[in-house]
Protein backbone atom coordinates (compact mmCIF):
# COMPACT_ATOMS: atom_id res chain seq x y z
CA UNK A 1 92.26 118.90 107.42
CA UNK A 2 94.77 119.84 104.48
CA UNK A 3 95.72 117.17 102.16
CA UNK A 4 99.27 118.26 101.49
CA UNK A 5 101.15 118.00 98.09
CA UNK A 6 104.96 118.79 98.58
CA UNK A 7 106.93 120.04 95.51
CA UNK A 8 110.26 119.27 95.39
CA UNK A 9 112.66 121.92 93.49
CA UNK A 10 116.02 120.89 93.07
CA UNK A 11 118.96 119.07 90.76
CA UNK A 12 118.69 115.58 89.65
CA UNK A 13 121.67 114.52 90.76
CA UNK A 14 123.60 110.64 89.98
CA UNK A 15 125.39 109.51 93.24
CA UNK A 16 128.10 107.39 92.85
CA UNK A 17 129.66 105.82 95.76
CA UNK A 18 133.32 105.00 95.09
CA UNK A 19 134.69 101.55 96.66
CA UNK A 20 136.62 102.52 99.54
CA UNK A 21 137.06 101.49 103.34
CA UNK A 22 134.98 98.51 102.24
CA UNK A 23 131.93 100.19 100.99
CA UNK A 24 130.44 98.82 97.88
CA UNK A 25 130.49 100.70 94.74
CA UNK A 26 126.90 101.90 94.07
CA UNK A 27 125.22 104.20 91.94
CA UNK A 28 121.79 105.34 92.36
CA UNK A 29 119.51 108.70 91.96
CA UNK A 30 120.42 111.27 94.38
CA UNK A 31 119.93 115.03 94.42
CA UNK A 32 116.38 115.55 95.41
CA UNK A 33 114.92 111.62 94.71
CA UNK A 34 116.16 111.48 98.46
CA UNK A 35 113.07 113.43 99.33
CA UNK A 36 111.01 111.59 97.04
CA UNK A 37 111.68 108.46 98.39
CA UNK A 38 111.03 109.85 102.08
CA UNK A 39 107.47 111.37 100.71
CA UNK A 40 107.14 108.03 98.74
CA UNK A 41 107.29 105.62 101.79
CA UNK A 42 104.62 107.70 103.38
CA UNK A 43 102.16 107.95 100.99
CA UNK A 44 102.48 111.44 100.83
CA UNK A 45 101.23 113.21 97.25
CA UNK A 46 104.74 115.77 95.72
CA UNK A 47 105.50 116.54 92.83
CA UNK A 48 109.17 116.67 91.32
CA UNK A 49 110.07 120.13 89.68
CA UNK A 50 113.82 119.52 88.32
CA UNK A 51 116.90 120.40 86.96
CA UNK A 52 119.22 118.26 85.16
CA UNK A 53 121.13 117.25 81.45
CA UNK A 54 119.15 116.16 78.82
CA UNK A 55 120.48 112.76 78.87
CA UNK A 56 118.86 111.92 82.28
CA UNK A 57 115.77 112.93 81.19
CA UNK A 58 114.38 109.20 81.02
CA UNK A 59 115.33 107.94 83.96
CA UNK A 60 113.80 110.67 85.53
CA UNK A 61 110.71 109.78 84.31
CA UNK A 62 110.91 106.16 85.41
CA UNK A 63 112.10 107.30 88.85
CA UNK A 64 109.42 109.80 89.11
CA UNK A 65 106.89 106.53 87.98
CA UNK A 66 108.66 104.23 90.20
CA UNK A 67 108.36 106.71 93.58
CA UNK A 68 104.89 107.42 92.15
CA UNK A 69 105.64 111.63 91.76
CA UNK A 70 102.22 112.83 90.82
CA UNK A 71 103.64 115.65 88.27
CA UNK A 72 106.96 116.00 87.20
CA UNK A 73 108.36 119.64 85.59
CA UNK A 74 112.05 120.15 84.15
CA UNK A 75 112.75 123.46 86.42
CA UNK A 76 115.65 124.45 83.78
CA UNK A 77 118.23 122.59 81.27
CA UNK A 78 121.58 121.39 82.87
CA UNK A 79 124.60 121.86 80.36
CA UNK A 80 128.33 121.82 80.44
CA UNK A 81 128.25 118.85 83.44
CA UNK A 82 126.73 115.46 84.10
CA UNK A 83 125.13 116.15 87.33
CA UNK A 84 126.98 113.60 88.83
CA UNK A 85 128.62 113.34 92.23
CA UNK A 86 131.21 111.36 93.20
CA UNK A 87 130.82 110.44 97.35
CA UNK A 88 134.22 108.91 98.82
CA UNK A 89 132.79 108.14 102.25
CA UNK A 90 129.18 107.74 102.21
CA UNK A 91 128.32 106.87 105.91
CA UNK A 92 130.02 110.32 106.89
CA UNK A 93 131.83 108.72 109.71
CA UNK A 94 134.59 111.93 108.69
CA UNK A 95 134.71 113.93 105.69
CA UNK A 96 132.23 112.77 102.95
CA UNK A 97 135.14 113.29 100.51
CA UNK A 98 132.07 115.02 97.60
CA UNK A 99 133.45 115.34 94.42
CA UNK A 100 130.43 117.37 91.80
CA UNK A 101 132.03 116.31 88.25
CA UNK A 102 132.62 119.48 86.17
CA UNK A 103 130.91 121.61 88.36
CA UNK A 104 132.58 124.76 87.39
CA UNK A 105 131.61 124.28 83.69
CA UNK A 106 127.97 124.25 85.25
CA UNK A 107 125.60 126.00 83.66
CA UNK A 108 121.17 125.72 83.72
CA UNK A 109 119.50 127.43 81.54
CA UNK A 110 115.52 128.24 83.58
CA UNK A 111 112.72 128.50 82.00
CA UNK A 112 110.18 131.27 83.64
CA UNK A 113 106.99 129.37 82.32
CA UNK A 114 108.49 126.45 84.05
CA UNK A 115 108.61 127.85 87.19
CA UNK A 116 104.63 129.05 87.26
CA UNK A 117 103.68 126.05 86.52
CA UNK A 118 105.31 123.84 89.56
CA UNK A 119 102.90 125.69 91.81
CA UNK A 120 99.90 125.22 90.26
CA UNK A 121 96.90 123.88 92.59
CA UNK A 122 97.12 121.39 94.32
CA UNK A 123 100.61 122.65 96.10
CA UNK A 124 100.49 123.28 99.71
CA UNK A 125 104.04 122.82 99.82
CA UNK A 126 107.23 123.98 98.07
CA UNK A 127 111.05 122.11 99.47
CA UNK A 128 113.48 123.57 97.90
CA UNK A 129 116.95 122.40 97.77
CA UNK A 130 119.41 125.24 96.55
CA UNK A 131 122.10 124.97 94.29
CA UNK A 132 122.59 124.85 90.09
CA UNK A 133 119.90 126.69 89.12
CA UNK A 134 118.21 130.65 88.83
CA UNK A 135 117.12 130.39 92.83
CA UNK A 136 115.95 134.04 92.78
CA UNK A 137 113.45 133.86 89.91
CA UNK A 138 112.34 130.73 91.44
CA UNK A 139 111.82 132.28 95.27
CA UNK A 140 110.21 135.12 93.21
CA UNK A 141 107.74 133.06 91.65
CA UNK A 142 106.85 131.20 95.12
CA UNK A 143 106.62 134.18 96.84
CA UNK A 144 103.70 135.34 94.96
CA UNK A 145 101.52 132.05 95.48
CA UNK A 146 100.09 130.74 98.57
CA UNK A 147 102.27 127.90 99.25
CA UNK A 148 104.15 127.74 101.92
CA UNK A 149 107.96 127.64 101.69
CA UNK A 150 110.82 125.80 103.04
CA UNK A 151 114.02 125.81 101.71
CA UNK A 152 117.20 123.20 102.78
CA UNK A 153 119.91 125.90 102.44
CA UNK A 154 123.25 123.28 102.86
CA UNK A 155 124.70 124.12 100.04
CA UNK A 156 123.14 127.73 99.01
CA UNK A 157 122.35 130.58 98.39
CA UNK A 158 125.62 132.36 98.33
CA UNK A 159 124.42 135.25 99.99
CA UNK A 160 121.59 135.09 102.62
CA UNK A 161 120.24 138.69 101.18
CA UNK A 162 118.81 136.22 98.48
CA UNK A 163 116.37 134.61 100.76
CA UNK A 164 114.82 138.06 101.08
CA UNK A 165 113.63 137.47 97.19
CA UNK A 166 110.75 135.42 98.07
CA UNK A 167 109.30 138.85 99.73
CA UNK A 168 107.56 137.34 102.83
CA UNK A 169 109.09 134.82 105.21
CA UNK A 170 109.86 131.31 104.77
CA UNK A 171 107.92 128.41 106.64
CA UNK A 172 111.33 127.10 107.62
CA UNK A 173 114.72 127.58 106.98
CA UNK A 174 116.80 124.22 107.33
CA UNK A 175 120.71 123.90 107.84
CA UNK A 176 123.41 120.98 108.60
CA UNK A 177 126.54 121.06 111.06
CA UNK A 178 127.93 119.30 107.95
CA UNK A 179 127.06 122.71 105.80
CA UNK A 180 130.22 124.78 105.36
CA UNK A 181 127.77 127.83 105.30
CA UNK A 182 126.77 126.43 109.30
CA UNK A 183 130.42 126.29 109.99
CA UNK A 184 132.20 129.47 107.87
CA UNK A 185 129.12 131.46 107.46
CA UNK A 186 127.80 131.52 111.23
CA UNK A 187 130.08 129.92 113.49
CA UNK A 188 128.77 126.81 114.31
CA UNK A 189 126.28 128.40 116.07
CA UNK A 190 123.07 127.63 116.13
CA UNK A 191 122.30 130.85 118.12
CA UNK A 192 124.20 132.60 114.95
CA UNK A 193 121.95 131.48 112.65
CA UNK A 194 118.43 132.85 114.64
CA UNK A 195 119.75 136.53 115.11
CA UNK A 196 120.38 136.10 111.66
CA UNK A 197 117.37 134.39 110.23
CA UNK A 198 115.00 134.38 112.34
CA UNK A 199 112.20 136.79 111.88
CA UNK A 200 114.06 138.25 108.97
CA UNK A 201 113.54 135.90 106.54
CA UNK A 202 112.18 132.96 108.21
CA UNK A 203 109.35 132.00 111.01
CA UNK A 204 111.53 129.68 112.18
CA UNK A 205 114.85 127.70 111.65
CA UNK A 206 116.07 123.96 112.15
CA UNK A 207 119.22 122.69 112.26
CA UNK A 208 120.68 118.63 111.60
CA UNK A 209 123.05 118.07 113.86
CA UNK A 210 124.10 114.36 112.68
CA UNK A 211 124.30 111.84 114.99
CA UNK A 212 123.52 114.29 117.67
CA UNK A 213 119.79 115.16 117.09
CA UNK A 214 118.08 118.24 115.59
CA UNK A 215 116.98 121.75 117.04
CA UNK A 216 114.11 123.46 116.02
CA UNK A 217 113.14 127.56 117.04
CA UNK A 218 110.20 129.24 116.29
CA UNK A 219 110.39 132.06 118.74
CA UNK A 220 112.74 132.25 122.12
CA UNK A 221 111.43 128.35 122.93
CA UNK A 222 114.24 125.72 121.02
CA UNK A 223 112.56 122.20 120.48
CA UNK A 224 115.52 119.26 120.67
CA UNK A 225 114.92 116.24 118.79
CA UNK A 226 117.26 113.30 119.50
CA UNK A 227 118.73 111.02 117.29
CA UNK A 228 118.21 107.27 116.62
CA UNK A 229 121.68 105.89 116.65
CA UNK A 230 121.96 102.72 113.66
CA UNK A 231 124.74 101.06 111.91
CA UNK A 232 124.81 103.05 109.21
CA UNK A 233 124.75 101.86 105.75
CA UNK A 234 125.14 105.40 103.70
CA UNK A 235 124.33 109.13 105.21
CA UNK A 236 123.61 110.53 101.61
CA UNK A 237 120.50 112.57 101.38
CA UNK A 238 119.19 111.11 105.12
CA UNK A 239 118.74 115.03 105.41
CA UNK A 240 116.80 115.13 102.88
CA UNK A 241 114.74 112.79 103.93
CA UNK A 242 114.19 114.26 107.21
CA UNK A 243 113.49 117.36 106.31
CA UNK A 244 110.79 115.94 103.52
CA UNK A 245 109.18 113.84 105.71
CA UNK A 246 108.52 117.07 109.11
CA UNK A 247 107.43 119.19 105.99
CA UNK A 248 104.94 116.79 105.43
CA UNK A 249 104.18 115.58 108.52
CA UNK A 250 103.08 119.33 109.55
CA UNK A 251 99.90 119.47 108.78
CA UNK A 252 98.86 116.43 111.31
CA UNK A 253 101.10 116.56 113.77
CA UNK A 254 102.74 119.24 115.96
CA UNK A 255 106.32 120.29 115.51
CA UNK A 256 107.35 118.28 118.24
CA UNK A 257 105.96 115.15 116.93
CA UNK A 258 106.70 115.76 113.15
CA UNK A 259 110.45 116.39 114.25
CA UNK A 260 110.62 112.63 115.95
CA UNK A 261 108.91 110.74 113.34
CA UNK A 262 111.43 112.62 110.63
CA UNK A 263 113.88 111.34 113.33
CA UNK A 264 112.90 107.50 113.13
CA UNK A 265 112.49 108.04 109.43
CA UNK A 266 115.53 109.27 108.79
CA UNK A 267 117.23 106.70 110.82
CA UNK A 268 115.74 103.85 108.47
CA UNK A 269 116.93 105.78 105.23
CA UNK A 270 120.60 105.55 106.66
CA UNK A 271 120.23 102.22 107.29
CA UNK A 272 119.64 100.63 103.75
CA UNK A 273 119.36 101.33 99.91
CA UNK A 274 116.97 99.18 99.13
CA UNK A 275 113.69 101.35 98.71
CA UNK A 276 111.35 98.75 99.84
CA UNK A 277 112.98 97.99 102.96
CA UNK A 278 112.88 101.66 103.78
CA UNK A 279 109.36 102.24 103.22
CA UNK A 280 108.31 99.00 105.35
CA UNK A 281 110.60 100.68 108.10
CA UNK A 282 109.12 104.25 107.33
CA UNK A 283 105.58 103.25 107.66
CA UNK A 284 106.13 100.94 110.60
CA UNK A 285 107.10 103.88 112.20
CA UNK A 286 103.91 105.99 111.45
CA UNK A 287 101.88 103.26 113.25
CA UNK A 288 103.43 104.27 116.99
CA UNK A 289 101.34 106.74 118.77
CA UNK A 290 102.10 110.64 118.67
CA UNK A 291 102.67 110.92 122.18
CA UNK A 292 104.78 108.01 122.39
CA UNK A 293 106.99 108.92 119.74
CA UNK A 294 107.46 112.32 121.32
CA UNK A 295 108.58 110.63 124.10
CA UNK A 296 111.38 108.42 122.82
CA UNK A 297 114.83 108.50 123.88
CA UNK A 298 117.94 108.94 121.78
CA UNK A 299 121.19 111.07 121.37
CA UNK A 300 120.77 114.67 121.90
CA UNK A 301 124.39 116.65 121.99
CA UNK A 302 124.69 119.87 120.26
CA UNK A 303 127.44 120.80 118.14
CA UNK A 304 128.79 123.70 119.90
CA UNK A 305 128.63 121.49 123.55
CA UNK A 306 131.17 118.90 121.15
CA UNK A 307 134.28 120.69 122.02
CA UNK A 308 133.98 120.66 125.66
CA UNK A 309 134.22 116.23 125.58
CA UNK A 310 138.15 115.29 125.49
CA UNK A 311 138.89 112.32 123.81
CA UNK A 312 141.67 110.60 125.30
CA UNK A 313 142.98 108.98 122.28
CA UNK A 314 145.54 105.36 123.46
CA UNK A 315 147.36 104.37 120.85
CA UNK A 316 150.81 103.07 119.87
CA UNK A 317 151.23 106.72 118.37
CA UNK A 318 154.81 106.11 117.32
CA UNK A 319 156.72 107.21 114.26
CA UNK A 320 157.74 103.21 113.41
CA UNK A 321 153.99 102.52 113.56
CA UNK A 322 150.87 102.22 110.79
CA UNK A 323 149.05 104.92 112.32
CA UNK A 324 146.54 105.11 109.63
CA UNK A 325 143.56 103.66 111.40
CA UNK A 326 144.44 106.12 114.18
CA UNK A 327 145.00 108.79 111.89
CA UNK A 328 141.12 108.23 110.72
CA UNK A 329 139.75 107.89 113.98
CA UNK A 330 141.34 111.68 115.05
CA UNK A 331 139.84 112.78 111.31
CA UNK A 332 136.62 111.53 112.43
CA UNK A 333 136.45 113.04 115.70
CA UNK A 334 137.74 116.33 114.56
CA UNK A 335 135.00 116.32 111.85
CA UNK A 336 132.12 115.72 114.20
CA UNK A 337 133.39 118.43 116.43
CA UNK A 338 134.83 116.84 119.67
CA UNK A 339 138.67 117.34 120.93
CA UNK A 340 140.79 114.41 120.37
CA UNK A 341 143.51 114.51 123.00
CA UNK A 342 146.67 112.41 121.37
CA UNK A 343 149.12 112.22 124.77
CA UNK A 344 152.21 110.66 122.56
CA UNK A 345 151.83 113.98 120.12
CA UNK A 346 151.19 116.73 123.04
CA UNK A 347 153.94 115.58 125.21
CA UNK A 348 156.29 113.55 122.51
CA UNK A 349 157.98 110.44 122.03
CA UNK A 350 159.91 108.64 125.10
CA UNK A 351 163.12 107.93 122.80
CA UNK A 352 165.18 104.98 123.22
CA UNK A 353 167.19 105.92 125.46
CA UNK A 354 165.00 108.11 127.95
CA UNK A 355 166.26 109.01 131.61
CA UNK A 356 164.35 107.93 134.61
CA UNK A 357 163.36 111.82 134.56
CA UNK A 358 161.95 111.95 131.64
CA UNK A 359 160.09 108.73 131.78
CA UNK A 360 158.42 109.77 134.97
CA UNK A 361 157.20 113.17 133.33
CA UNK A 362 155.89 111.58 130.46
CA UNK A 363 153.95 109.48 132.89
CA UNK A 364 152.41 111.74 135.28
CA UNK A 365 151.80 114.04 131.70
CA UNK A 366 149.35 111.37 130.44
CA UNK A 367 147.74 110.79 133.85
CA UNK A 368 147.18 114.34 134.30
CA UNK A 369 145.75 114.36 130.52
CA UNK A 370 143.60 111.07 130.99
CA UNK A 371 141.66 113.42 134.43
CA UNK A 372 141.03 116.30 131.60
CA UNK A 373 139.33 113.90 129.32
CA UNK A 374 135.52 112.69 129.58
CA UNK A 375 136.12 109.65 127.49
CA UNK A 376 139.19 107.33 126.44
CA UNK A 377 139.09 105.69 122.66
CA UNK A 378 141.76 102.98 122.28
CA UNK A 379 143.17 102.03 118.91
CA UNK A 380 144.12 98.52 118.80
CA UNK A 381 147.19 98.67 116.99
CA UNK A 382 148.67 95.83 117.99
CA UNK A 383 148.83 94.13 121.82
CA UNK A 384 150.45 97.52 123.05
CA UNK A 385 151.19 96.84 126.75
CA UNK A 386 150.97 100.97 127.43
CA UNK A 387 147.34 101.35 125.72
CA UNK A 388 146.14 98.07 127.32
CA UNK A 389 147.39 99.69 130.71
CA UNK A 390 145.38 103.37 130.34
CA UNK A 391 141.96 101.18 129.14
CA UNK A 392 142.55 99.64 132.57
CA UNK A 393 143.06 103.11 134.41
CA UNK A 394 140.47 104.80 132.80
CA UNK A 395 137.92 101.84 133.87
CA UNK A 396 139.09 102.25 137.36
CA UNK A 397 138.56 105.88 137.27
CA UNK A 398 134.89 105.59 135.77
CA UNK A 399 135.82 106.87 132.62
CA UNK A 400 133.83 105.43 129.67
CA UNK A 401 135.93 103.08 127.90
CA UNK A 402 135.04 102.31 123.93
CA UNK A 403 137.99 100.23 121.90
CA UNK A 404 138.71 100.60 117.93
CA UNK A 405 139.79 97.44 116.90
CA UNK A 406 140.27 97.84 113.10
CA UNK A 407 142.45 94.26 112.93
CA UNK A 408 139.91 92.72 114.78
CA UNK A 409 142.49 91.33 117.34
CA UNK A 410 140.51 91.78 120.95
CA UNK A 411 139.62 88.81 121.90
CA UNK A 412 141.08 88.93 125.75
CA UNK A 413 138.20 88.93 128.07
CA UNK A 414 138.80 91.73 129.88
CA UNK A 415 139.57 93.63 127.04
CA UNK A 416 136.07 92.71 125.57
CA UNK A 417 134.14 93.14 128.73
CA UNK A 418 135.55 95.81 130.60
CA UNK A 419 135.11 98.65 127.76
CA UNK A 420 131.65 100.06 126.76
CA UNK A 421 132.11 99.20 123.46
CA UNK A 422 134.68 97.19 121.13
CA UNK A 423 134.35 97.40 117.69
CA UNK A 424 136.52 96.86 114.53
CA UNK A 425 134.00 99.74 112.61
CA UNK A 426 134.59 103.23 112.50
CA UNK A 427 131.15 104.00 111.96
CA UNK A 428 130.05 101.85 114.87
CA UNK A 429 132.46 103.51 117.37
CA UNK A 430 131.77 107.39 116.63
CA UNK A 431 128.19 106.47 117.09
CA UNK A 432 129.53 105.13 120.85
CA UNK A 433 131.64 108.32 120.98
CA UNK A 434 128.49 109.99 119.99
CA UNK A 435 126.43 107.48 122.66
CA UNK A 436 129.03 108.42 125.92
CA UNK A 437 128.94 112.06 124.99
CA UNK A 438 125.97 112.94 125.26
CA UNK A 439 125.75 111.48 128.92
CA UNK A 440 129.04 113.55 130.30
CA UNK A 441 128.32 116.59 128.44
C-alpha cells in the first residue's frame, strides 16, 4: 500500500472575519492552511508549497511547525498586496460578502527552481488551489513528474484551455456551486461541466454542492455524497478541507467511502475554529467502519433540482415594516438556489382602503400561491395575525412548516409545536430549508 504525501500549492492567505450579524471578529491562517489542518487531523504526511508577502514569512513557518507540514517551499514572492481577505459572512448562510485587499495591485513573482523542487520524492500527491500565482509553469512542471494531480479550480484558471498545460489528465478536477466559474462559466450544471472536462482534461470531476452534498463522475456512473447538516460556526475553507482529506483518503478507501469520510470531516471543520477540537472530531470519525460510513444518511439535493422547491415566504411584507430580517432570509434563499415566493410582492399591497373585491382576490391569490409551493418559511416580524393564519393552513395542508424568528418572540405553543422547525438563526433555518427540500424534491 502507498504511503501518500499530499503537496499543497497555493496562497497563504490571512482571513479576517469582520463582526457582523453577531459573528465574532477573528483572524486566523486561511488560503491553503485549510487543507493543512484537514491533512493535519489525520495524520496524513503534505507538504506546503506557497505563495505569499515577505512579511508572513514567519508565521508560516510556525503554522507549517504547528500543523506538523513535513517540507515547506515559498512557490513565488507576493508583492503589491497583503494577502489578506476580508470575509463579511463567514457561515455562508447568503453571500460570503469576500473582500481580497489590494488584489488588483497583485503581483507574484515564481521562481522555476521552486517549482521542481515541491515534487521531489516522496510526493504522491499534488492539490492545487488556483489563483495569484504563474499556474501554467506550475501545471507544466507537474505534468512531467509522476504525481498525480488534482486541482480545486473555485476561483481559477481564467480559461479552462489552461488545464490542458499539465499535458496529461488530471486525477480530479474539483468545483463549488458557490464558484462563479460553476455558475457564469457552465450554467450551474453539473452535466456542463463533464462534456466539458471530462475526458479532456480530467479522469473525473467533483462538485461541492454546500449544504446539499457532493457529486462525483468518473465515467457515465455519478456517485452522490450527502451532507452532514451542523450549526455552523464558519464555512471558510470547509472545501478545502474536503477536498484534502478524499485526496488523501484515496489510496485506502474507494471513492465512495473517501467522499463520506471528507463528508463527516468537513462537517466538523464548519463546526469550530479551534484546531484541536477539529482533529478529535476528524479522527473520531476515521474510527467508524468503511461500509458503515458509506451507508450514512444526510442531505443530498442538487443544485440544479433547487429551483423546482417554492418557498412560500409569510411575512408582514409591508412598506411601514423592518423588513430587513426578511429581506436576508429571500438573499439567502436566492443564493442557495431555491425560489422564494413573496405573495405581498407578486400580487401587492391590500391598501387601506381595499374593496371587498379586491380583498377576496388577494386572498384566493395567496391560496392559490401557498398549493404551488413545497415549503412555507414564516418571518416572525411581529404577532402578524395574517402570517400566523397561512403557518396554520399550510400545516393543515401537509406542507412543511419551518418559522424564522429573528426577535425571538414565539413562544405560543402551537406556534412552537406545530412547525418543523422554529428558530431565531438564519443559519439554523436554511439548513431546515435545506433538511425539507431534499424530501419534496
Amino acid at each position: 500500500m502507498t504511503i501518500p504525501h499530499v503537496c499543497l500549492i497555493g496562497q497563504f492567505i490571512v482571513d479576517v472575519t469582520l463582526p457582523s450579524h453577531g459573528n465574532p471578529y477573528k483572524l486566523r491562517a486561511g488560503g491553503i492552511m485549510h487543507a493543512a489542518r484537514a491533512l493535519w487531523a489525520i495524520d496524513v504526511s503534505y507538504s506546503l508549497c506557497y505563495c505569499a508577502p515577505d512579511y508572513l514569512t514567519s508565521q508560516i513557518a510556525d503554522n507549517a511547525k504547528q500543523y506538523r507540514a513535513a517540507r515547506v517551499q515559498r512557490l513565488g514572492a507576493v508583492t503589491g498586496c497583503p494577502n489578506v481577505m476580508l470575509i463579511g459572512e463567514p457561515r455562508e448562510v447568503g453571500e460570503q460578502g469576500y473582500e481580497f485587499l489590494l488584489r488588483d495591485a497583485h503581483e507574484c513573482q515564481t521562481n522555476a527552481e521552486s517549482i521542481r523542487a515541491c515534487f521531489d520524492s516522496p510526493t504522491t500527491d499534488a492539490l492545487v488551489f488556483p489563483g495569484g500565482f504563474d499556474l501554467p509553469s506550475v501545471l507544466t512542471v507537474l505534468g512531467s513528474s509522476n504525481v498525480r494531480v488534482f486541482a480545486d479550480a473555485n476561483f481559477g484558471p481564467q480559461d479552462e484551455s489552461t488545464f490542458g498545460k499539465l499535458g496529461r489528465q488530471f486525477e480530479t478536477l474539483i468545483y463549488s456551486t458557490s464558484s462563479r466559474h460553476f455558475v457564469e462559466r457552465y450554467g450551474g450544471s453539473f452535466d456542463s461541466i463533464r462534456s466539458a472536462l471530462l475526458g479532456k482534461y480530467a479522469d473525473s470531476i467533483m462538485l461541492k454542492e454546500n449544504r446539499g452534498g457532493s457529486r462525483f463522475t468518473r465515467g457515465s456512473e455519478i456517485l452522490h455524497v450527502p451532507a452532514q447538516l451542523r450549526a455552523v460556526q464558519h464555512s471558510v475553507g470547509v472545501g478545502d478541507c474536503f477536498a484534502a482529506i478524499f485526496v488523501a483518503l484515496r489510496h485506502t478507501e474507494s471513492e465512495q467511502v473517501a467522499l463520506a469520510y471528507a463528508s463527516c470531516i468537513a462537517a466538523e471543520y464548519a463546526c469550530t475554529t479551534y484546531p484541536e477540537v477539529f482533529r478529535d472530531a476528524a479522527k473520531a470519525w476515521l474510527k467508524v467502519p468503511a461500509d458503515e460510513i458509506s451507508e450514512l444518511g444526510g442531505v443530498k439535493l442538487t443544485w440544479e433540482s433547487r429551483p423546482r422547491i417554492h418557498v412560500y415566504v409569510a411575512a408582514p411584507d409591508f412598506d411601514n415594516v423592518d423588513r430587513r430580517p426578511l429581506d436576508a432570509l429571500v438573499g439567502s434563499l436566492k443564493y442557495h438556489n431555491f425560489t422564494p415566493r413573496l405573495p405581498v410582492r407578486e400580487h401587492g399591497q391590500m391598501g387601506k382602503n381595499a374593496s371587498e373585491e379586491r380583498r377576496q382576490m388577494l386572498c384566493d391569490a395567496d391560496m392559490l400561491l401557498l398549493d404551488e409551493c413545497q415549503l412555507l418559511v414564516a418571518v416572525m416580524l411581529y404577532d402578524d395575525p395574517g402570517t400566523l393564519i397561512e403557518i396554520g393552513i399550510a400545516v393543515e395542508r401537509g406542507i412543511p412548516v419551518i418559522v424564522y424568528d429573528p426577535y425571538s418572540r414565539a413562544d405560543n405553543l402551537m406556534l412552537t409545536q406545530l412547525p418543523f422547525h422554529v428558530s431565531s438563526d438564519l443559519d439554523q433555518v436554511i439548513s431546515a430549508v435545506f433538511d425539507r427540500g431534499s424530501r419534496v424534491a
